[in-house]
Protein backbone atom coordinates (compact mmCIF):
# COMPACT_ATOMS: atom_id res chain seq x y z
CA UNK A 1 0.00 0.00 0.00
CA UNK A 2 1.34 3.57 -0.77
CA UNK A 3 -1.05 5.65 1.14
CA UNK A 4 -0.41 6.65 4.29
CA UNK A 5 -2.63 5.41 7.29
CA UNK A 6 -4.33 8.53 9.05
CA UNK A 7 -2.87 9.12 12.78
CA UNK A 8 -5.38 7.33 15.06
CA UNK A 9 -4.75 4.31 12.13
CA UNK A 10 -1.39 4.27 12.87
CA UNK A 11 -1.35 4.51 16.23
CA UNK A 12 -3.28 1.88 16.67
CA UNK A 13 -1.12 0.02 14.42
CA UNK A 14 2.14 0.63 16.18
CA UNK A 15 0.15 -0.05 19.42
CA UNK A 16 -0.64 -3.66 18.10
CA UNK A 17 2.94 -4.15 16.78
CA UNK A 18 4.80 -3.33 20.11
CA UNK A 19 2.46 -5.20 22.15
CA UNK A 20 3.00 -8.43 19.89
CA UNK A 21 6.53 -8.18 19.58
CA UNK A 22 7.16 -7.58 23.58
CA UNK A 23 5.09 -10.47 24.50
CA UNK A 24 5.12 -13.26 21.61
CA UNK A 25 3.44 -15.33 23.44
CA UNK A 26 0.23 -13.23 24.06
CA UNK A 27 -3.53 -14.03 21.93
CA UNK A 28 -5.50 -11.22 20.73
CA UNK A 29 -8.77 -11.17 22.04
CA UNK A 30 -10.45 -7.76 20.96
CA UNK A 31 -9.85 -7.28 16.68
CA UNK A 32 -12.76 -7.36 15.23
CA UNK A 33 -14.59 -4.34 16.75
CA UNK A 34 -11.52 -2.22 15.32
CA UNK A 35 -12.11 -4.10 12.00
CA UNK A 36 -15.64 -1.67 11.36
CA UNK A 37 -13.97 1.26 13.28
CA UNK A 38 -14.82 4.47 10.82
CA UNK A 39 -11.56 5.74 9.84
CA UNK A 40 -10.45 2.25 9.45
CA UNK A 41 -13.00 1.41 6.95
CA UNK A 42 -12.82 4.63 5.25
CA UNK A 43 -8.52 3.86 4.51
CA UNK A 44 -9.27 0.62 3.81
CA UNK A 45 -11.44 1.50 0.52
CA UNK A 46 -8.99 4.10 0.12
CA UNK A 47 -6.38 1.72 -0.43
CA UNK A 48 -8.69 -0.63 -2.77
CA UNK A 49 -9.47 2.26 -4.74
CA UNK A 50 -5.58 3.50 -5.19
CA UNK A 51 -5.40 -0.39 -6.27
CA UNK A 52 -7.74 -0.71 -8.97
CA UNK A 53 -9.07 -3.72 -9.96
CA UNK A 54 -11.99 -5.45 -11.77
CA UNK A 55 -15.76 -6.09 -10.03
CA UNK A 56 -16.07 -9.13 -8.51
CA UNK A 57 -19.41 -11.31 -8.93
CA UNK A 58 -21.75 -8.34 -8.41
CA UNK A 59 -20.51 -6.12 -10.91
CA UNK A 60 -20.15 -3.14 -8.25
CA UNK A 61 -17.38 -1.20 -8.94
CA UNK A 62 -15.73 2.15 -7.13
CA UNK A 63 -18.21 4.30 -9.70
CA UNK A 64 -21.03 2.78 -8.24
CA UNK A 65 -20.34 2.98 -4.38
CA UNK A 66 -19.48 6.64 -5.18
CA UNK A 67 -22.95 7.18 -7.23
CA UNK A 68 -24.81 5.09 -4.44
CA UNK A 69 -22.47 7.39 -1.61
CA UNK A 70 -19.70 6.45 -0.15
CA UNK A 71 -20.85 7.19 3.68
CA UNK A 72 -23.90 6.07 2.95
CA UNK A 73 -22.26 2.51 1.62
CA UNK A 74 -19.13 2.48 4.54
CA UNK A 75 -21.86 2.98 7.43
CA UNK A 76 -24.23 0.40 5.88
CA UNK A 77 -20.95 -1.93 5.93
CA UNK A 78 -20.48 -1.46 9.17
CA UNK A 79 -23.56 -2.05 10.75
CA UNK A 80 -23.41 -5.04 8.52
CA UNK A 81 -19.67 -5.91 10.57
CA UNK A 82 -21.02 -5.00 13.75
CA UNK A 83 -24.49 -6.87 13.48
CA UNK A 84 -22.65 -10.00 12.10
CA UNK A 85 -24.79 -10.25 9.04
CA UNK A 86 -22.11 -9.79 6.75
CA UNK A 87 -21.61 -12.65 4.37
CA UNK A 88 -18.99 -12.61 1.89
CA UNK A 89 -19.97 -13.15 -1.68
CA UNK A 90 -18.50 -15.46 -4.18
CA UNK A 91 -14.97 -15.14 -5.55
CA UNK A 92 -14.92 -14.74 -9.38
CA UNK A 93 -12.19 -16.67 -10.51
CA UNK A 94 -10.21 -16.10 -14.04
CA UNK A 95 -7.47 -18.02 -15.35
CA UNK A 96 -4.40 -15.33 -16.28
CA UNK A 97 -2.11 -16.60 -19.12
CA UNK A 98 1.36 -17.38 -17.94
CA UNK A 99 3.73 -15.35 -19.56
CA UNK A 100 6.27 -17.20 -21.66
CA UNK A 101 4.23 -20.28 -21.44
CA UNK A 102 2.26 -20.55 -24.35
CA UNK A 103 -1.22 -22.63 -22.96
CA UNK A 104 -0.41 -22.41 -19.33
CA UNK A 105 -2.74 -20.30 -16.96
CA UNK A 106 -2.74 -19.57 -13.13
CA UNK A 107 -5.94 -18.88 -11.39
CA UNK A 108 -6.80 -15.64 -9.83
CA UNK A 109 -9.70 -14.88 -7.14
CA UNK A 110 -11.35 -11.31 -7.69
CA UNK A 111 -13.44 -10.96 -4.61
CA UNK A 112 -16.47 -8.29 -4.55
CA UNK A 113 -15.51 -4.71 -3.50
CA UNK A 114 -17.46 -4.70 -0.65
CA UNK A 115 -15.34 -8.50 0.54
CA UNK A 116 -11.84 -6.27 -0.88
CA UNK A 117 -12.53 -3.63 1.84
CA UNK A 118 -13.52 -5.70 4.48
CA UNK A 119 -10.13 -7.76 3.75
CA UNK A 120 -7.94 -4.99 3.73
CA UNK A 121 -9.72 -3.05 6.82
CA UNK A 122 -9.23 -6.42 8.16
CA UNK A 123 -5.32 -6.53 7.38
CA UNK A 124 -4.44 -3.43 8.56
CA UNK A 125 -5.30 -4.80 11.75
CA UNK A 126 -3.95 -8.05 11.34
CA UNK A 127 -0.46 -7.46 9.12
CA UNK A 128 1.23 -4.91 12.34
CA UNK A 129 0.86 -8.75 14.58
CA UNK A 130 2.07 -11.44 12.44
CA UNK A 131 4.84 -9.07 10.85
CA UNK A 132 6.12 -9.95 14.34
CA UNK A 133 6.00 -13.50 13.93
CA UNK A 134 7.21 -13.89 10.11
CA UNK A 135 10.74 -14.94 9.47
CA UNK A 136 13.74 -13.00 8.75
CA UNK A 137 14.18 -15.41 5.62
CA UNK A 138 10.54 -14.70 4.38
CA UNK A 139 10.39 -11.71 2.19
CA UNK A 140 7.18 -11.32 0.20
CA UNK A 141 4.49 -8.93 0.85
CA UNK A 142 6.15 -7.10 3.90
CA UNK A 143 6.93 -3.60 4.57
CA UNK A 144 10.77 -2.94 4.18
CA UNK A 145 11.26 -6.16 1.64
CA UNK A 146 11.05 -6.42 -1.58
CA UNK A 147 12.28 -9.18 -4.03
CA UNK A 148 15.23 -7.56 -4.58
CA UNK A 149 16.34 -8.16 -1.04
CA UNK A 150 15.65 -11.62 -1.65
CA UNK A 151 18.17 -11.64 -4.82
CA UNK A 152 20.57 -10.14 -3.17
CA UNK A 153 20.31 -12.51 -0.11
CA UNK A 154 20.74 -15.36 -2.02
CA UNK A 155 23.67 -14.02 -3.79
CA UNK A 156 25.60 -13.32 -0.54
CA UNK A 157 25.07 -17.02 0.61
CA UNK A 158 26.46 -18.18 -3.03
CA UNK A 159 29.64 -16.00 -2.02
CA UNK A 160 29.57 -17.29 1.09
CA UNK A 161 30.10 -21.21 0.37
CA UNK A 162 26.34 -22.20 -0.28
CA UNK A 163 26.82 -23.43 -3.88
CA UNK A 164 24.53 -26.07 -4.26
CA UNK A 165 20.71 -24.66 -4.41
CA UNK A 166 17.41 -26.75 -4.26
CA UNK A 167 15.31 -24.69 -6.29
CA UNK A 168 12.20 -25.78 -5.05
CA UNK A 169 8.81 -25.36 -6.54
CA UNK A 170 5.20 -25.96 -5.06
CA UNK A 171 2.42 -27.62 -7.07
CA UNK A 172 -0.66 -24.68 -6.49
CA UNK A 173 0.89 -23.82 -3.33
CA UNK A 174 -2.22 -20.80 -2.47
CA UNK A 175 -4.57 -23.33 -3.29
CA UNK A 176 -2.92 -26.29 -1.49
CA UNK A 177 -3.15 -24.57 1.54
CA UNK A 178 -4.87 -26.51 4.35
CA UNK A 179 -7.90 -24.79 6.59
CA UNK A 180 -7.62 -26.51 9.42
CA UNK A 181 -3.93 -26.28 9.57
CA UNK A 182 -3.53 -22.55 8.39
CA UNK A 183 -6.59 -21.94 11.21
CA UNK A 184 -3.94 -22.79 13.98
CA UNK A 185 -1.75 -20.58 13.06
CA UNK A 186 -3.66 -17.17 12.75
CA UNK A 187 -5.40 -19.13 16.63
CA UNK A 188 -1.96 -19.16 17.89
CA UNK A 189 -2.05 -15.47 18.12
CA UNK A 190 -5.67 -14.69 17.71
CA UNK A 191 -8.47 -15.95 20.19
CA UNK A 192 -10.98 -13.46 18.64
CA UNK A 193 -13.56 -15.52 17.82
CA UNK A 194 -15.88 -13.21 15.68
CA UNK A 195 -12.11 -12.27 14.04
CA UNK A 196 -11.31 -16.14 13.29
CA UNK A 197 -15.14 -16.95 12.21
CA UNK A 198 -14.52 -13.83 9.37
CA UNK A 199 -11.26 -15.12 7.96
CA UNK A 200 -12.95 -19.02 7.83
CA UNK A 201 -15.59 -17.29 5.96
CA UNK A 202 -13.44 -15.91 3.14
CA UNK A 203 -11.35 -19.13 3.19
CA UNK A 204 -14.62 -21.10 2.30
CA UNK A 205 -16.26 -18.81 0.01
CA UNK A 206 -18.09 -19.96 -2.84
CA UNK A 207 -15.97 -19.86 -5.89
CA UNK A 208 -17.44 -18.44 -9.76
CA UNK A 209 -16.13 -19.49 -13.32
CA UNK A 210 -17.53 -18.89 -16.49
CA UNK A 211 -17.15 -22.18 -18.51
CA UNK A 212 -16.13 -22.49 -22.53
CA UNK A 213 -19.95 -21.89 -23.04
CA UNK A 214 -20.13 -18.38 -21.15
CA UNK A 215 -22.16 -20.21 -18.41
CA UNK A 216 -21.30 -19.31 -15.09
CA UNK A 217 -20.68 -22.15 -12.59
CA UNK A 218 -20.33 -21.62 -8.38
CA UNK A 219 -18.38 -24.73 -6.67
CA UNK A 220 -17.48 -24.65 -3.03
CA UNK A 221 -14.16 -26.49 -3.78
CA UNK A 222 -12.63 -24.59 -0.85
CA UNK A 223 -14.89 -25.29 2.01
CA UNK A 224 -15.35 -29.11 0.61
CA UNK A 225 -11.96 -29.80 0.49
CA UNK A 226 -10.64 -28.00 3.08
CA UNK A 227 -7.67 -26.40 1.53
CA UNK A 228 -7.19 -23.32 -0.54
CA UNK A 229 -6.73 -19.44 -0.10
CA UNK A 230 -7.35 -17.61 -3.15
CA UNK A 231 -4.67 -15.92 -4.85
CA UNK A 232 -5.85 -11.83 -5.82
CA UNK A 233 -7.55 -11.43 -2.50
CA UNK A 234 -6.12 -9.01 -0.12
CA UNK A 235 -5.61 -11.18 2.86
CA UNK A 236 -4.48 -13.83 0.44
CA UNK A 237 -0.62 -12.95 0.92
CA UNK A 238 -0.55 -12.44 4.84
CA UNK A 239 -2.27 -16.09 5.36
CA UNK A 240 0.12 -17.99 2.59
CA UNK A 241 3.11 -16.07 4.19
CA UNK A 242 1.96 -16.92 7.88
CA UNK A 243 1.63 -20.96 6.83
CA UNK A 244 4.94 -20.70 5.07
CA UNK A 245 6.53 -19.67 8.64
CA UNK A 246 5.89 -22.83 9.24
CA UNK A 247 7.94 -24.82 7.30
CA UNK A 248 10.60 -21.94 7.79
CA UNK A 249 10.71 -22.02 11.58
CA UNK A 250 10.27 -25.85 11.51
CA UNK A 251 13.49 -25.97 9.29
CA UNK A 252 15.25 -24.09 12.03
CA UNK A 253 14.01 -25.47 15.20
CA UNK A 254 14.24 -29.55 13.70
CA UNK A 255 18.11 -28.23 13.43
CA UNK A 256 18.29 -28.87 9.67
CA UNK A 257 19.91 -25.23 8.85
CA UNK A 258 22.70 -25.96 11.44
CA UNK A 259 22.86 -29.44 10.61
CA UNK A 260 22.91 -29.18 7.02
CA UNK A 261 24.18 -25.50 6.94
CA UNK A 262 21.01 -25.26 4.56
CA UNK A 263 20.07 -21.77 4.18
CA UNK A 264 16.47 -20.99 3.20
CA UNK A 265 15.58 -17.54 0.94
CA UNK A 266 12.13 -17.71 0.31
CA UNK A 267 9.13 -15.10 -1.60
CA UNK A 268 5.93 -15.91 -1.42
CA UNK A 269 5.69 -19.83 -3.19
CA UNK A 270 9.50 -19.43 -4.45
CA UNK A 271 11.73 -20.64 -3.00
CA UNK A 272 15.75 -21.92 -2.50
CA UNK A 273 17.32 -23.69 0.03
CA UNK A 274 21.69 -22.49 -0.67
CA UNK A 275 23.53 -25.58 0.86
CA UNK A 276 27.23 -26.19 1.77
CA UNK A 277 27.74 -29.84 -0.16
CA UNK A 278 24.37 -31.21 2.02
CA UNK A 279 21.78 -30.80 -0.96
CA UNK A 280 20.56 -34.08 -1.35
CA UNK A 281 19.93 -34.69 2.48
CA UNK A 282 18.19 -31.22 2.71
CA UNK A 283 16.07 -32.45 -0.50
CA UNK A 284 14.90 -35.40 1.48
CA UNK A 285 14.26 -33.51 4.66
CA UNK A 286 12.23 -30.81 2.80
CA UNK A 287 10.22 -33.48 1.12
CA UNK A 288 9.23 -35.03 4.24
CA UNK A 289 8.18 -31.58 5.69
CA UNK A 290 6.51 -30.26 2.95
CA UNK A 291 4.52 -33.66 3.39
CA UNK A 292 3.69 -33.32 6.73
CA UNK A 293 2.33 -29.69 5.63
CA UNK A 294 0.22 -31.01 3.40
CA UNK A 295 1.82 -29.44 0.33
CA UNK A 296 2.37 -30.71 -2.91
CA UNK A 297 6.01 -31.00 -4.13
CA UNK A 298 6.65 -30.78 -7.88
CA UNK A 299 9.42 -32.88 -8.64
CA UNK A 300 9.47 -32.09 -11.88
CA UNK A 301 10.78 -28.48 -11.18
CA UNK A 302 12.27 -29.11 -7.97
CA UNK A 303 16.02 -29.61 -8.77
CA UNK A 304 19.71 -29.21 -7.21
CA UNK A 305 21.81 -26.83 -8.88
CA UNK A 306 25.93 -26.72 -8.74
CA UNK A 307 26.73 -23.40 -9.05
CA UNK A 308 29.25 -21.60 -10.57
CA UNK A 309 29.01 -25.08 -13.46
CA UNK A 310 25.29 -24.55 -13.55
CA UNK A 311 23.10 -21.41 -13.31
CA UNK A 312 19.19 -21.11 -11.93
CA UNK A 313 16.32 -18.87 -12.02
CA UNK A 314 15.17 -17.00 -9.16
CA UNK A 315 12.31 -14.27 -9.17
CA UNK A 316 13.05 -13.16 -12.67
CA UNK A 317 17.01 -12.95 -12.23
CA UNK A 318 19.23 -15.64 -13.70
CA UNK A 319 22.22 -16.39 -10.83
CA UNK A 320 25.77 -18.13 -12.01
CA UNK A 321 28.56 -17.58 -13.21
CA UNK A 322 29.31 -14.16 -14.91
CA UNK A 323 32.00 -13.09 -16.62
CA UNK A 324 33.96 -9.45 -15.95
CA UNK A 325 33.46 -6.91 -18.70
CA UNK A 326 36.65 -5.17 -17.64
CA UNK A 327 38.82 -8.62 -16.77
CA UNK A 328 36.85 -11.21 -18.15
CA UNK A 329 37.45 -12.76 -15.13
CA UNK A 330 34.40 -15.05 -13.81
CA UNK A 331 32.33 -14.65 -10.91
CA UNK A 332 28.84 -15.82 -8.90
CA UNK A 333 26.53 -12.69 -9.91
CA UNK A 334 22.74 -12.30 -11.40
CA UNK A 335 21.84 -11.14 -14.20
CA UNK A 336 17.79 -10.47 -15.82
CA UNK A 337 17.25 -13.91 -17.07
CA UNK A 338 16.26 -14.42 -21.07
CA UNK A 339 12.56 -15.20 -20.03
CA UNK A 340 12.08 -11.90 -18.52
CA UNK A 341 14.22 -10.18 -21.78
CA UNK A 342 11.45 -12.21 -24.07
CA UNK A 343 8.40 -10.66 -21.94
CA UNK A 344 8.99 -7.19 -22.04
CA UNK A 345 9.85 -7.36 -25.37
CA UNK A 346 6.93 -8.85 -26.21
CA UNK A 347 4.97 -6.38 -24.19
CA UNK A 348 6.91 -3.53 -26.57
CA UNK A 349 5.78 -5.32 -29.17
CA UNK A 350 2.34 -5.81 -28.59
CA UNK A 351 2.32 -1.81 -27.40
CA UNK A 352 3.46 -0.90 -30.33
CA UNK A 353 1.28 -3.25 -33.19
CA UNK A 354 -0.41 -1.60 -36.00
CA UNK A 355 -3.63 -1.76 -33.92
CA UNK A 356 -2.25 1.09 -32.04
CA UNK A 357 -1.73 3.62 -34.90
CA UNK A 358 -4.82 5.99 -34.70
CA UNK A 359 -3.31 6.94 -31.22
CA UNK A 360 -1.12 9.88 -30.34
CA UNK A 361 3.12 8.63 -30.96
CA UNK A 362 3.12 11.04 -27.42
CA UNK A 363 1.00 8.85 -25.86
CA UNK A 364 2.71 5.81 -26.98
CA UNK A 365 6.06 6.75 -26.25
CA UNK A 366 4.93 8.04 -22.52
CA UNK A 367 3.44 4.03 -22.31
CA UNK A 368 6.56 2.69 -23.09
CA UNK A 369 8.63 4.77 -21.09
CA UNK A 370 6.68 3.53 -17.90
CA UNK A 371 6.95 0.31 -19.17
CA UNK A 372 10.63 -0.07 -19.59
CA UNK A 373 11.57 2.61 -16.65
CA UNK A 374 9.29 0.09 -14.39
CA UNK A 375 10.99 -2.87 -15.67
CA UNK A 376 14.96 -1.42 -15.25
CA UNK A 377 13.73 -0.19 -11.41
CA UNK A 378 13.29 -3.92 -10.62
CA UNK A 379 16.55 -5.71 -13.45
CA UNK A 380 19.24 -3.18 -11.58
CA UNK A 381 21.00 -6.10 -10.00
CA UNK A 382 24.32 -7.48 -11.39
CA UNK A 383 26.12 -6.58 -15.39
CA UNK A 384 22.28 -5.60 -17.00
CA UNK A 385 23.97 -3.85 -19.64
CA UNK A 386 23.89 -6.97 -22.52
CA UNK A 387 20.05 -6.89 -20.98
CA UNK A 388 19.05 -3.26 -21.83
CA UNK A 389 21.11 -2.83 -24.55
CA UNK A 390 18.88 -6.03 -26.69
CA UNK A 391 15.71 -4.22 -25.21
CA UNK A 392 16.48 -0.60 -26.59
CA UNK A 393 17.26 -2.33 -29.57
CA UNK A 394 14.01 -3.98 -29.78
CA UNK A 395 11.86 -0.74 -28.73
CA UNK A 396 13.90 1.18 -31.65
CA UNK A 397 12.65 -1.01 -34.05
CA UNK A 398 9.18 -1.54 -32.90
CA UNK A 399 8.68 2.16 -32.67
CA UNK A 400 9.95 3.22 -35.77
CA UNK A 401 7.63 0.22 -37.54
CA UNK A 402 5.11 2.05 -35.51
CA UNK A 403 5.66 5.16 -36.71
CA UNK A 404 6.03 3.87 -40.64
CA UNK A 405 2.71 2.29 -40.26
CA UNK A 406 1.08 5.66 -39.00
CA UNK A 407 3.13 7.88 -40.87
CA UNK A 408 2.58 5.66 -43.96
CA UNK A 409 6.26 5.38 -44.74
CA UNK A 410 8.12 3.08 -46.83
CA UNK A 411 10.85 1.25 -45.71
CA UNK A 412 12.38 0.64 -42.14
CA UNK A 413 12.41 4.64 -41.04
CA UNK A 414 15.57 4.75 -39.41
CA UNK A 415 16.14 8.10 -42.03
CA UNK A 416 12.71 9.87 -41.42
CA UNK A 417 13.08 8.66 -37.70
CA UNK A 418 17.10 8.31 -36.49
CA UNK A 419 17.62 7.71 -32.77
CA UNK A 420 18.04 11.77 -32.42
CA UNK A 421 13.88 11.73 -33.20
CA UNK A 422 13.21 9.48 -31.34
CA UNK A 423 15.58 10.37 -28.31
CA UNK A 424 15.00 13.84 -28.11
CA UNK A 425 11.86 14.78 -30.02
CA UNK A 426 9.47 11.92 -28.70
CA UNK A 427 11.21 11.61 -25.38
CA UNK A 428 11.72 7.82 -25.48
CA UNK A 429 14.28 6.45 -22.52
CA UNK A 430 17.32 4.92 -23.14
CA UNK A 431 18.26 1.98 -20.47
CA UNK A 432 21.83 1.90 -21.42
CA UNK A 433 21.96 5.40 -20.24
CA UNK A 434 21.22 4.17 -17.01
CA UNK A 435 24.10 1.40 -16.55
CA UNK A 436 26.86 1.37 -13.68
CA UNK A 437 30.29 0.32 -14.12
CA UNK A 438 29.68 -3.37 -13.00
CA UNK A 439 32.69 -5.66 -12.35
């Protein structure tokens, strides 16, 4: 979230946070009243607003609740909270294309509005507790970590000796998620009961599809199964990260990091475990935990990689062996790996198609420039300069077949539109231009 919480927010937040953290052992007993407090409810569609996103099942969108009145909707939400009549609706669930795999989708829950709000009002009371109780080695979805950190962190255990890396992949970890199990946790600090009774509810709620016919099917899945948190809702990422504590605090209290000095970096259902020559023993003993968790292993994917002979994928970066521009001396570093080089040029390209040619080159150019400034923020790590160099080269050539096509002009256009155009007139951003001296 980017907003910042009003005072009486925060201060309730920090309040919350120092009491969990001085006494780790204490249960919450008094949430849910502060989940329909005013202000909080108020912030909390604030920060689903500044979010965007599509209607859920109902079709209400931000539009509406504003046409309808936003007090006027917040105070009839509330009285819904603090009668306990509210009932969360169905989830609609799409399937999002994988990028770079041609045929593969993930699923994605899109709860109502109304169930976003609650969620997040619901968080913001939640998140300042378990932040407590989340490991230093977990880093998604937390204030003050980023994925980055995570790259970075498992680069400094490569340098430090851990060369051989289970890369380690879940089968539908978010919806492989046990109830009963996940339940204990958020208990183990919770004894709310009216705050416990609201998150079952969203774990079991119905879920919506629209089959190859345009029908629309509801299955409760979820709540017959017993497992499953879907991934898009806002309390989605707090409950997956507080059940993955548990296989990351169980590593460390069963003794297998000292043991095996086996090193866990994990974000969100990524993950690595860096060892020092004990991969195959901290294979088997993550198996058998990940068993007892109820999650699903998929061996396929899962793998031990030797590195600096062999290189692995991690969060978008590539991490081996790299070689010095300057030396040509090699070395462990990261680098953006040739997946994530084949996505954003296929974004540019799909920016920049001839469907796009009735719209203003301004307008285009300021698209790609958020595009490719947003994707150099996050590839800064490690010798990127082979990386931006093949994407400027590819958003040269898109937009000046862009600008034939609109322009109706024969030929490639580097003439009627050099780099000088396209630099300085149109504005478009140059990554190279952006490149440290790496090693």
């Amino acid at each position: 979230m980017n907003l910042q919480p009003p005072a009486k927010v925060q201060k309730l937040q920090v309040a919350l946070h120092v009491k969990a953290k001085g006494s780790p052992a204490y249960r919450f007993y008094a949430l849910y009243d502060k989940v329909y407090r005013e202000d909080i409810l108020l912030f909390a569609y604030r920060c689903c607003k500044a979010n965007g996103g599509a209607p859920g099942v109902d079709g209400q969108d931000f539009a509406d609740i504003e046409t309808y009145g936003l007090e006027r909707w917040l105070g009839e939400l509330a009285e819904e909270l603090r009668s306990k009549t509210y009932r969360p609706q169905a989830v609609r669930r799409v399937l999002i294309p994988k990028p770079g795999r041609p045929g593969r989708t993930r699923p994605l829950g899109i709860p109502t509005t109304k169930d976003r709000v609650v969620q997040t009002a619901a968080l913001l009371v939640l998140e300042p507790i378990f932040e407590v109780d989340l490991q230093p080695e977990q880093y998604a979805y937390r204030p003050g970590r980023s994925a980055l950190d995570a790259v970075r962190h498992v680069h400094s255990l490569l340098n430090t000796g851990h060369t051989e890396v289970i890369d380690a992949d879940l089968s539908g970890y978010f919806d492989s998620i046990p109830h009963a199990e996940l339940m204990k946790s958020v208990a183990r600090r919770l004894s709310d009961r009216h705050m416990l009774h609201l998150i079952k509810m969203w774990l079991q709620a119905p879920v919506e599809e629209v089959d190859e016919r345009g029908h629309k099917q509801r299955t409760t899945r979820n709540k017959d199964q017993g497992r499953g948190c879907p991934q898009g809702a806002p309390i989605s990422p707090l409950l997956s990260n507080l059940y993955m504590r548990r296989f990351v605090l169980g590593w460390k209290v069963l003794g297998h990091e000292r043991r095996l000095a086996a090193r866990i970096v994990n974000y969100a259902d990524d993950m690595v475990i860096c060892c020092r020559g004990t991969a195959q023993e901290a294979m088997t003993a993550m198996r058998a935990m990940m068993q007892k968790l109820k999650l699903i292993v998929n061996e396929a994917k899962t793998h031990v990689c030797r590195v600096p002979d062999e290189s692995f994928d991690f969060l978008g970066y590539t991490i081996g062996r790299c070689y010095s521009t300057k030396t040509g001396k090699a070395y462990i570093g990261t680098r953006p790996s040739q997946q994530k080089i084949q996505r954003i040029c296929c974004e540019i390209s799909e920016m920049t198609s001839r469907r796009w040619t009735l719209l203003d080159a301004a307008d285009r150019v300021a698209r790609l420039n958020r595009t490719l400034v947003g994707w150099a923020n996050y590839f800064c790590l490690g010798p990127v300069s082979k990386a931006y160099r093949a994407v400027d080269n590819h958003v040269r050539h898109r937009l000046r077949q862009w600008l034939c096509a609109k322009h109706k002009v024969k030929g490639q256009g580097t003439s009627r539109f050099p780099d000088e155009y396209l630099d300085q007139t149109l504005g478009l951003v140059k990554l190279q231009s952006r490149t440290r001296n790496f090693p």
